[in-house]
Protein backbone atom coordinates (compact mmCIF):
# COMPACT_ATOMS: atom_id res chain seq x y z
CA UNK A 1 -8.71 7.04 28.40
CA UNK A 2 -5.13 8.01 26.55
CA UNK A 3 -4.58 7.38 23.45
CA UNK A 4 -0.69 5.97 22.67
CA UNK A 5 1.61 8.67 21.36
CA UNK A 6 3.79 6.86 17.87
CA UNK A 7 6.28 8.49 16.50
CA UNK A 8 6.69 9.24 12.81
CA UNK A 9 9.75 10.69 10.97
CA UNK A 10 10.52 12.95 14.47
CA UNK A 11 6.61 14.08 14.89
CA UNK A 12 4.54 12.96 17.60
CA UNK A 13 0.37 12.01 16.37
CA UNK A 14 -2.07 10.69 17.72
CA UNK A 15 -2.16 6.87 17.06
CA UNK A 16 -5.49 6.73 15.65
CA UNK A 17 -4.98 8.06 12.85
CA UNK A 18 -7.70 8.38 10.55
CA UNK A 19 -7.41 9.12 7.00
CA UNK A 20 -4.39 9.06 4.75
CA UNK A 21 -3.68 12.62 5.00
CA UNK A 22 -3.40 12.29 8.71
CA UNK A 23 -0.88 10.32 7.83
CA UNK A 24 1.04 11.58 5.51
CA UNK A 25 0.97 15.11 7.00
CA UNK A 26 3.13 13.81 9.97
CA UNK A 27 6.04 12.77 7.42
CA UNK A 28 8.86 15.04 5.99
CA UNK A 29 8.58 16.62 2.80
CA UNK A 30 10.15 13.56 0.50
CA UNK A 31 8.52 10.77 1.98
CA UNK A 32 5.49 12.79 1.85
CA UNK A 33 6.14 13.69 -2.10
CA UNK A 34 6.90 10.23 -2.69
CA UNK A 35 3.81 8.89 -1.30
CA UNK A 36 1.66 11.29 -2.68
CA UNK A 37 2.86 10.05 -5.88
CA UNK A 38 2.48 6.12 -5.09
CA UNK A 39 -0.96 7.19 -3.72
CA UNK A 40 -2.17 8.89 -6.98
CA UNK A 41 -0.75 5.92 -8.80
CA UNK A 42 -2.87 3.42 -7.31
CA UNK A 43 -6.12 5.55 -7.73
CA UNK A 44 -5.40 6.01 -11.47
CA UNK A 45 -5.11 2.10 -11.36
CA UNK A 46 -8.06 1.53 -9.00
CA UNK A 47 -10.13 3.89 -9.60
CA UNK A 48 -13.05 2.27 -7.87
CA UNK A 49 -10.95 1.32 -4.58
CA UNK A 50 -11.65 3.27 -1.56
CA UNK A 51 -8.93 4.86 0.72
CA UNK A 52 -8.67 3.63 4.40
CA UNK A 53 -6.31 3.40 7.26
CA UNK A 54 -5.34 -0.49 8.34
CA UNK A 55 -2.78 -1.34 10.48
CA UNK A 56 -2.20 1.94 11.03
CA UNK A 57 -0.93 2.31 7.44
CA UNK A 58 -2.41 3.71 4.62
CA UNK A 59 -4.45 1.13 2.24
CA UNK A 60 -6.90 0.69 -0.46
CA UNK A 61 -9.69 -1.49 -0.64
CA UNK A 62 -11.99 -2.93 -3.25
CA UNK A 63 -14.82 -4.56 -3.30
CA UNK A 64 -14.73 -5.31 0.83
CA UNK A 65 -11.24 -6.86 -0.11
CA UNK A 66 -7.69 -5.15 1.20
CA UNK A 67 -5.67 -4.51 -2.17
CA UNK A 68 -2.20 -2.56 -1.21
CA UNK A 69 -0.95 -0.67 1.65
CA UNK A 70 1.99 1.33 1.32
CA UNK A 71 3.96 3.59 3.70
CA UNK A 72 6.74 5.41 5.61
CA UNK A 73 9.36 3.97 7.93
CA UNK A 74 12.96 5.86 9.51
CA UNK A 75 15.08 4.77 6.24
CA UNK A 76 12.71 4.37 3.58
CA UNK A 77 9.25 4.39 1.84
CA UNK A 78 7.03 1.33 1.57
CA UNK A 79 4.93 -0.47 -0.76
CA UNK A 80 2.95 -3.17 0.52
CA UNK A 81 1.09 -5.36 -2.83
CA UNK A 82 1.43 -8.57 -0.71
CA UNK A 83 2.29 -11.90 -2.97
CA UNK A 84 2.64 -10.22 -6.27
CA UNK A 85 6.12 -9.46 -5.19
CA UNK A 86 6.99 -12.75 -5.62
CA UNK A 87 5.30 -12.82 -9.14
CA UNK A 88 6.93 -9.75 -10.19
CA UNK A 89 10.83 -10.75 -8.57
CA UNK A 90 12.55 -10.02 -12.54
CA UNK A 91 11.00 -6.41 -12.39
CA UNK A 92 11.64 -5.45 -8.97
CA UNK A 93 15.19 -6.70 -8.97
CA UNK A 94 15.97 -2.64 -8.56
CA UNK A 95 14.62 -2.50 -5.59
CA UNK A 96 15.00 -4.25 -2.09
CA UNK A 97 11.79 -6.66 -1.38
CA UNK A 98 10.66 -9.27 0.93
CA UNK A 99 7.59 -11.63 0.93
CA UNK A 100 4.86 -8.87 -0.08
CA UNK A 101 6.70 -5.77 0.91
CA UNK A 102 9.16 -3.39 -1.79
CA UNK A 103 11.19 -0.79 0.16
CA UNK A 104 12.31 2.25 -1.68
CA UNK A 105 14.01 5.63 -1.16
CA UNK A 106 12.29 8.57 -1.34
CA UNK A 107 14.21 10.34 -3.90
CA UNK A 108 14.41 7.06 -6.31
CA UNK A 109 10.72 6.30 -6.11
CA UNK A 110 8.86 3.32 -7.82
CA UNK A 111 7.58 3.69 -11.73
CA UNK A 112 4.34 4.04 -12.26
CA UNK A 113 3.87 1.79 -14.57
CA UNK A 114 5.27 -0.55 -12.19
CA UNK A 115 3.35 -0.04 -9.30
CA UNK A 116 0.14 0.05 -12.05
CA UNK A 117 1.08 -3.51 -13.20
CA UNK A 118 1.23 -4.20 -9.53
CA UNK A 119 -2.21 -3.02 -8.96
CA UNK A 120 -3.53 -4.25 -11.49
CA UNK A 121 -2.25 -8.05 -10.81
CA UNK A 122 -3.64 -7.39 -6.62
CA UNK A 123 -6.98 -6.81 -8.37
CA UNK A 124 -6.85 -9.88 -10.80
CA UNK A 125 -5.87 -11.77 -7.49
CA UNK A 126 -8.45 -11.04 -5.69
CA UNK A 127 -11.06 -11.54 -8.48
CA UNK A 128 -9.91 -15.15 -8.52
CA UNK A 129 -10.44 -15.84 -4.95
CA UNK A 130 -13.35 -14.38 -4.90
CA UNK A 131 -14.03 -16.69 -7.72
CA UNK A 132 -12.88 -19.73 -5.70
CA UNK A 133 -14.72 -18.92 -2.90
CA UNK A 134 -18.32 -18.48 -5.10
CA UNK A 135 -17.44 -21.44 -6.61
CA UNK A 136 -16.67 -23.41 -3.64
CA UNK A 137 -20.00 -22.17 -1.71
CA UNK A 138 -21.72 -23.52 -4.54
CA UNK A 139 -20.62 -26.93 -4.70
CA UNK A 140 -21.59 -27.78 -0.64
């Protein structure tokens, strides 16, 4: 059986890729930097998170929960904290955004202390559903 072929930033891999530095070795040098950076970033801010690959992107999960996925596309780096964005729409102003996705450029990367507020709020997120959902197990 044949794997598909994807291409990245003008290198052909495999399309299972495996672990984030799969990943990121198939990018050019800046997108690579950049996401080096985002990726040490979020383990300073989630230390206890675990690295994985979903949807073919690079992620972090916690506690059996997805918390962020970020990547690389033709034009840009991406950060993926899902509905914080729209919590966090005054600080991100900067940068262009959509529902749970901020797009930057490689050379004009995202603060730290940015993306660690971001983390940080992803984390209190999910504590809170998983809060709702205890809670609401509970009461049947």
């Amino acid at each position: 059986m044949k794997e598909k072929m994807v291409v990245r930033s003008r290198r052909t891999v495999n399309a299972k890729i495996r672990t984030i530095d799969e990943y990121l070795s198939a990018l050019s040098s800046d997108k690579r930097t950049a996401l080096e950076r985002l990726r040490r970033t979020i383990r300073a801010a989630a230390p206890r998170a675990e690295e994985c690959i979903s949807y073919q992107l690079p992620a972090f999960r916690l506690d059996g929960r997805m918390l962020v996925w970020f990547g690389a596309a033709a034009n840009h780096c991406a950060f993926y904290p899902g509905a914080v964005v729209e919590d966090h729409k005054d600080e991100l102003e900067d940068f262009e955004t959509s529902k749970g996705t901020i797009r930057f450029q490689p050379d004009d990367p995202l603060p730290a202390a940015l993306v660690r507020k971001l983390v940080k709020a992803c984390i209190a997120r999910n504590a809170a559903r998983r809060r709702a959902t205890a809670g609401a197990s509970r009461r049947r």
